[in-house]
Protein backbone atom coordinates (compact mmCIF):
# COMPACT_ATOMS: atom_id res chain seq x y z
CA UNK A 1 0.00 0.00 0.00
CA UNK A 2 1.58 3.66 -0.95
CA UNK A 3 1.30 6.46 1.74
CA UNK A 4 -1.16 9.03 1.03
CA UNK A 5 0.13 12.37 1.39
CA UNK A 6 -2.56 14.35 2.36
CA UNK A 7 -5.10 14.41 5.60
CA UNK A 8 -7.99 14.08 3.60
CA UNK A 9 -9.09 11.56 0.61
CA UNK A 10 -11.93 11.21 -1.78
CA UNK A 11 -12.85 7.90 -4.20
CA UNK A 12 -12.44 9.09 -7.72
CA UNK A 13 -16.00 8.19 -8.37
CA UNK A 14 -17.28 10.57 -5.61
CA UNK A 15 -15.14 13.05 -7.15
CA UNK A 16 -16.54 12.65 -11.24
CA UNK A 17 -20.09 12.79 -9.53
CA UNK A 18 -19.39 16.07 -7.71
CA UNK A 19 -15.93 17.69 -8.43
CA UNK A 20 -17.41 21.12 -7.06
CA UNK A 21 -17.92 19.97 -4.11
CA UNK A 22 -14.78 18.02 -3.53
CA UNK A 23 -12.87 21.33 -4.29
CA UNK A 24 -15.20 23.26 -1.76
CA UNK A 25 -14.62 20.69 1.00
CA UNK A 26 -11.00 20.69 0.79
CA UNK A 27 -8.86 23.04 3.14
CA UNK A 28 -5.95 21.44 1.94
CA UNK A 29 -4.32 18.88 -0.18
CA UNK A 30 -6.78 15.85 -0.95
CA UNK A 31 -5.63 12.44 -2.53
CA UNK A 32 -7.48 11.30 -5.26
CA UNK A 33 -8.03 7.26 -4.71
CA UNK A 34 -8.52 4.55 -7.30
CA UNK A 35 -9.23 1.06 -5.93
CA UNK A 36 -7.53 2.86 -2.19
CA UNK A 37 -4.40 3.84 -4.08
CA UNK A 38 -3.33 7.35 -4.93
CA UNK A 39 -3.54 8.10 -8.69
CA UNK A 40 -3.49 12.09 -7.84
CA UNK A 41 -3.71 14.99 -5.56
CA UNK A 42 -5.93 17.65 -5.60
CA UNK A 43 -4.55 21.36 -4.25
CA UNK A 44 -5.52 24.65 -3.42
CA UNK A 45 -4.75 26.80 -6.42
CA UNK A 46 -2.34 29.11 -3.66
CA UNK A 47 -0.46 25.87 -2.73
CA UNK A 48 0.36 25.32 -6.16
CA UNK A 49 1.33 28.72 -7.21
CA UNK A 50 3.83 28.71 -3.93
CA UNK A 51 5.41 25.73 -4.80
CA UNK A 52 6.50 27.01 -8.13
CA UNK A 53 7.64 30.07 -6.51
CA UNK A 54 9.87 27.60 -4.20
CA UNK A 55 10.87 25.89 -7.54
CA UNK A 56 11.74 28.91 -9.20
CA UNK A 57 13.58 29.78 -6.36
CA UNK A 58 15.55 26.88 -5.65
CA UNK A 59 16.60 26.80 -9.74
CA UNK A 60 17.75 30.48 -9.02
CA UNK A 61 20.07 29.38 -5.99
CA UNK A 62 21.12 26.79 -8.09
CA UNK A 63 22.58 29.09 -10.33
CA UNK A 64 23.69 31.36 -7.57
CA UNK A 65 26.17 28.36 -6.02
CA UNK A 66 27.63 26.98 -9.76
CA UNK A 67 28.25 30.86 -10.14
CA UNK A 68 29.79 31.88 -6.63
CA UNK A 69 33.58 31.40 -7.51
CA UNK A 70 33.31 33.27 -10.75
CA UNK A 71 35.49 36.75 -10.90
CA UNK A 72 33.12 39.59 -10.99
CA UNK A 73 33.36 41.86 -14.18
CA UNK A 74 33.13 45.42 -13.83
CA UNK A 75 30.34 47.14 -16.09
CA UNK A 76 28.40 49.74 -17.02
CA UNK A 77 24.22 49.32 -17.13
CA UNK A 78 24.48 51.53 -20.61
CA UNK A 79 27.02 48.73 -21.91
CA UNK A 80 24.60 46.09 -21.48
């Protein structure tokens, strides 16, 4: 059996009868189940956009760190 990842769970039948009022219910994350088995989660649209933020960010610190012993290169913001 997989771990569900969320406090709350709805059959995927229950949820093609009455998606509205899955999404309405939910206050948080909610696993989709198939036969008791996650096939998908259901989120808050603000949960997802803040986890791309926190993707976004963590590609940006990515580049930050390969970059960090690089020798700075004096410039002018006209000469870009």
């Amino acid at each position: 059996m997989k771990i569900i990842l969320a406090s709350a769970s709805i059959g995927i039948s229950e949820l093609k009868s009455n998606p509205s009022a899955a999404i309405n219910r939910a206050t948080g994350p909610v696993a989709i189940l198939n036969r008791n088995t996650p096939v998908a989660y259901l989120i808050p649209a603000a949960d997802w956009e803040t986890i791309c933020e926190r993707l976004d960010e963590a590609d940006l610190a990515d580049i930050i760190r390969s970059r960090a012993g690089e020798t700075p290169v004096s410039t002018k913001l006209d000469d870009l």
